[in-house]
C-alpha atoms as a PDB file:
ATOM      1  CA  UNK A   1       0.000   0.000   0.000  1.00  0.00           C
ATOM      2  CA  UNK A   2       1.554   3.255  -0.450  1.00  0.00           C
ATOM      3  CA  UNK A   3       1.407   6.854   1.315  1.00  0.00           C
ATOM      4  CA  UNK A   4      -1.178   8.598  -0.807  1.00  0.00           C
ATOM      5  CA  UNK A   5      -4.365   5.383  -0.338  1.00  0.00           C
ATOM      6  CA  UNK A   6      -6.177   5.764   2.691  1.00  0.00           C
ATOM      7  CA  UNK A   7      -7.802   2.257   4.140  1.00  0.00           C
ATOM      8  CA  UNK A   8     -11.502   2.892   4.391  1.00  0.00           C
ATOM      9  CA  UNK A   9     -13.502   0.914   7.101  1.00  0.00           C
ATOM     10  CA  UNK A  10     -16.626  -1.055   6.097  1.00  0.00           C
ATOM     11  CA  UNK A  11     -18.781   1.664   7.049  1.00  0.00           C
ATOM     12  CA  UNK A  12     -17.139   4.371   5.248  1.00  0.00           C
ATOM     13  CA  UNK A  13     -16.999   1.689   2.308  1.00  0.00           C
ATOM     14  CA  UNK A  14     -20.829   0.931   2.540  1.00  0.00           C
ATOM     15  CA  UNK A  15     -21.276   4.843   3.110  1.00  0.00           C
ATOM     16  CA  UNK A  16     -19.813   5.749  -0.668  1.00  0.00           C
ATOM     17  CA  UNK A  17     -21.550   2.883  -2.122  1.00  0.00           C
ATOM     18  CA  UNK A  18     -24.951   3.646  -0.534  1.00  0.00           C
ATOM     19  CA  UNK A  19     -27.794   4.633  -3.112  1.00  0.00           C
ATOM     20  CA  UNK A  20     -29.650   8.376  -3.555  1.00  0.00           C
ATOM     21  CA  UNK A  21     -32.699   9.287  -4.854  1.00  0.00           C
ATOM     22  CA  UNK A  22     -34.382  12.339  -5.466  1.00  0.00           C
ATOM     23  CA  UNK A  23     -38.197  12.596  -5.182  1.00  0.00           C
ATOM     24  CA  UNK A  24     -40.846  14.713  -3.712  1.00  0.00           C
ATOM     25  CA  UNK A  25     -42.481  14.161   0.012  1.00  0.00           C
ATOM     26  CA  UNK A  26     -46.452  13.302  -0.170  1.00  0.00           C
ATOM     27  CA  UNK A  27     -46.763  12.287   3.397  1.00  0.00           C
ATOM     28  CA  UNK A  28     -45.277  13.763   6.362  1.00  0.00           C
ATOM     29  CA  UNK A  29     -47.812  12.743   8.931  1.00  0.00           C
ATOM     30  CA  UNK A  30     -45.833  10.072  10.652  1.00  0.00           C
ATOM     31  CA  UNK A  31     -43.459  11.907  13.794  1.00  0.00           C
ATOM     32  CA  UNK A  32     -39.570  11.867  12.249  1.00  0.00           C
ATOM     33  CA  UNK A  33     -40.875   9.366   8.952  1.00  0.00           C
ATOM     34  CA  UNK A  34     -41.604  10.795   5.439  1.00  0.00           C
ATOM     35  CA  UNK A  35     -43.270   9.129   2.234  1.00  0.00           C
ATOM     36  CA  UNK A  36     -41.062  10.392  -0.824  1.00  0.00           C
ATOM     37  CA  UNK A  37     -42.395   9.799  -4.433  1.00  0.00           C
ATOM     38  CA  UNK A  38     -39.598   9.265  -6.493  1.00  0.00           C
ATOM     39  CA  UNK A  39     -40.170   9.343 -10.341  1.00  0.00           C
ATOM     40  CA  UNK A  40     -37.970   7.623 -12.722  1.00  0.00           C
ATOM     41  CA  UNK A  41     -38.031   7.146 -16.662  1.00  0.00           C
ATOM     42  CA  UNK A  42     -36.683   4.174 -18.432  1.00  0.00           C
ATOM     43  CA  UNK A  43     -37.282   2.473 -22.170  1.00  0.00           C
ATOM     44  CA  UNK A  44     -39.469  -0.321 -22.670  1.00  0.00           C
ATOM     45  CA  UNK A  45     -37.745  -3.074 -23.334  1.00  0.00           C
ATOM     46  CA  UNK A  46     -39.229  -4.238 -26.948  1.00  0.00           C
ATOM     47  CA  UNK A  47     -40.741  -0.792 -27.745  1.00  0.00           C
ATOM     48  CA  UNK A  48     -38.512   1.471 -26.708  1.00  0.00           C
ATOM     49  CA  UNK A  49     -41.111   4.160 -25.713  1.00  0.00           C
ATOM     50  CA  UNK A  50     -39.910   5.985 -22.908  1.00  0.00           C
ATOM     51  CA  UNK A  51     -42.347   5.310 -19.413  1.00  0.00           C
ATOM     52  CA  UNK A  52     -42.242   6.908 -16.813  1.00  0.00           C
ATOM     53  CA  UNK A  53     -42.861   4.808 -13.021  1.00  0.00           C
ATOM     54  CA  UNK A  54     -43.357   6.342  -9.591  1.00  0.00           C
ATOM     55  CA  UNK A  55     -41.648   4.695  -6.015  1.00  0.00           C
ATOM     56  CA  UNK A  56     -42.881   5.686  -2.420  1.00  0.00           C
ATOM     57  CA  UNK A  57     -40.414   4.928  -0.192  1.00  0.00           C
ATOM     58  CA  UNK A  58     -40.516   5.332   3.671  1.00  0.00           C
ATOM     59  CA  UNK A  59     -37.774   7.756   4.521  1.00  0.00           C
ATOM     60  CA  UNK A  60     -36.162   8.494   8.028  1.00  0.00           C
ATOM     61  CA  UNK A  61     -36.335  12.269   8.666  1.00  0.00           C
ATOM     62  CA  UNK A  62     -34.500  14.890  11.146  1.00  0.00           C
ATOM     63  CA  UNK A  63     -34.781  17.581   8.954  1.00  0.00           C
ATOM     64  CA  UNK A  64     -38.721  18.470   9.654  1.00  0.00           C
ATOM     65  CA  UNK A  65     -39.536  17.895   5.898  1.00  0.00           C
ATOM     66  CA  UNK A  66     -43.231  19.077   4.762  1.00  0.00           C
ATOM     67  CA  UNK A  67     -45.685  17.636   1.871  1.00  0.00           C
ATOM     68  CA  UNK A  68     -44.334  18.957  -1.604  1.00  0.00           C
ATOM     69  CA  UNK A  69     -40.723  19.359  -0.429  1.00  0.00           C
ATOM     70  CA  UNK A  70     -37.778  17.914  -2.452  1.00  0.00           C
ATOM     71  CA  UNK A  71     -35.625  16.046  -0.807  1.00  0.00           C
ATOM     72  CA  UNK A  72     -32.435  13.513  -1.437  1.00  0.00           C
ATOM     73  CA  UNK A  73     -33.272  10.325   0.514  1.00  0.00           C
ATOM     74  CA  UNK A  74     -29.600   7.793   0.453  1.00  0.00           C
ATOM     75  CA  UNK A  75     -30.345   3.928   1.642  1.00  0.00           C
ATOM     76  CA  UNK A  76     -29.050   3.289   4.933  1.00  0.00           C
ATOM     77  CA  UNK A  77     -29.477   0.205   7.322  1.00  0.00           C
ATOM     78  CA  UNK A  78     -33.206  -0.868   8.172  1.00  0.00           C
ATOM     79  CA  UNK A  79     -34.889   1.721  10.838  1.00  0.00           C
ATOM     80  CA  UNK A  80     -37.867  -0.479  11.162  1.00  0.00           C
ATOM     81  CA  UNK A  81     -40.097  -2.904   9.078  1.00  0.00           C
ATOM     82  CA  UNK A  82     -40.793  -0.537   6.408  1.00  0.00           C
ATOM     83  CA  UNK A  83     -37.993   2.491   6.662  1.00  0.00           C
ATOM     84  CA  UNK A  84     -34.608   1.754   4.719  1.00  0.00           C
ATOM     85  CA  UNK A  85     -33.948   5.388   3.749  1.00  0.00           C
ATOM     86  CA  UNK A  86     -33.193   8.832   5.151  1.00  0.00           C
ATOM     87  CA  UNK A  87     -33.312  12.335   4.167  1.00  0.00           C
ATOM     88  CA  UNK A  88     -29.837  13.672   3.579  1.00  0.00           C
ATOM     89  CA  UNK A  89     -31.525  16.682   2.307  1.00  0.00           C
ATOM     90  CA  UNK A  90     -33.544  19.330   1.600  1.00  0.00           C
ATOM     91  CA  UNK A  91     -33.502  20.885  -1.981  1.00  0.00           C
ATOM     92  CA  UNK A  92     -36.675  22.937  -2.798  1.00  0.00           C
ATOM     93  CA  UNK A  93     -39.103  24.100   0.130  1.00  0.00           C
ATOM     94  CA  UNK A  94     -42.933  23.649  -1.027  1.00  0.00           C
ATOM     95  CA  UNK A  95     -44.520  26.783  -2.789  1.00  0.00           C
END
């Protein structure tokens, strides 16, 4: 190994390869736990007609988030039976 690599634990490891999405919160009526709509387009696979296919996912959230807000939600390790993201953060406030 030489000077200039850095050994990265399994967390920090995990960390960089965790997954982000972007989407919009619907629900915020749970205390610290946010629905997030997350929209994403992709080609049919024989047609090649571009669809476009919403996600909810339940999202972890410390930031106060309201309905309408866009957010960045990154996977992280199961919270409870349903929550296996959290908002990182906050892009756009609603209105």
């Amino acid at each position: 190994m030489s000077e200039t690599e850095t050994k990265e634990t399994p967390a920090q490891e995990a960390r960089r390869n965790a997954k982000e999405r972007r989407g919009v919160v619907v629900s915020a009526k749970s205390q610290k736990t946010v629905t997030v709509e997350v929209e994403r387009r992709a080609p049919h696979g024989r047609y090649k007609k571009y669809l476009t296919t919403q996600k909810k996912y339940h999202a972890h959230d410390e930031l106060g988030c309201q309905e309408g807000d866009q957010v960045v939600i990154r996977e992280t390790r199961p919270m409870s039976k349903t929550k296996r993201w959290r908002v990182v953060e906050k892009i756009a406030a609603q209105g």
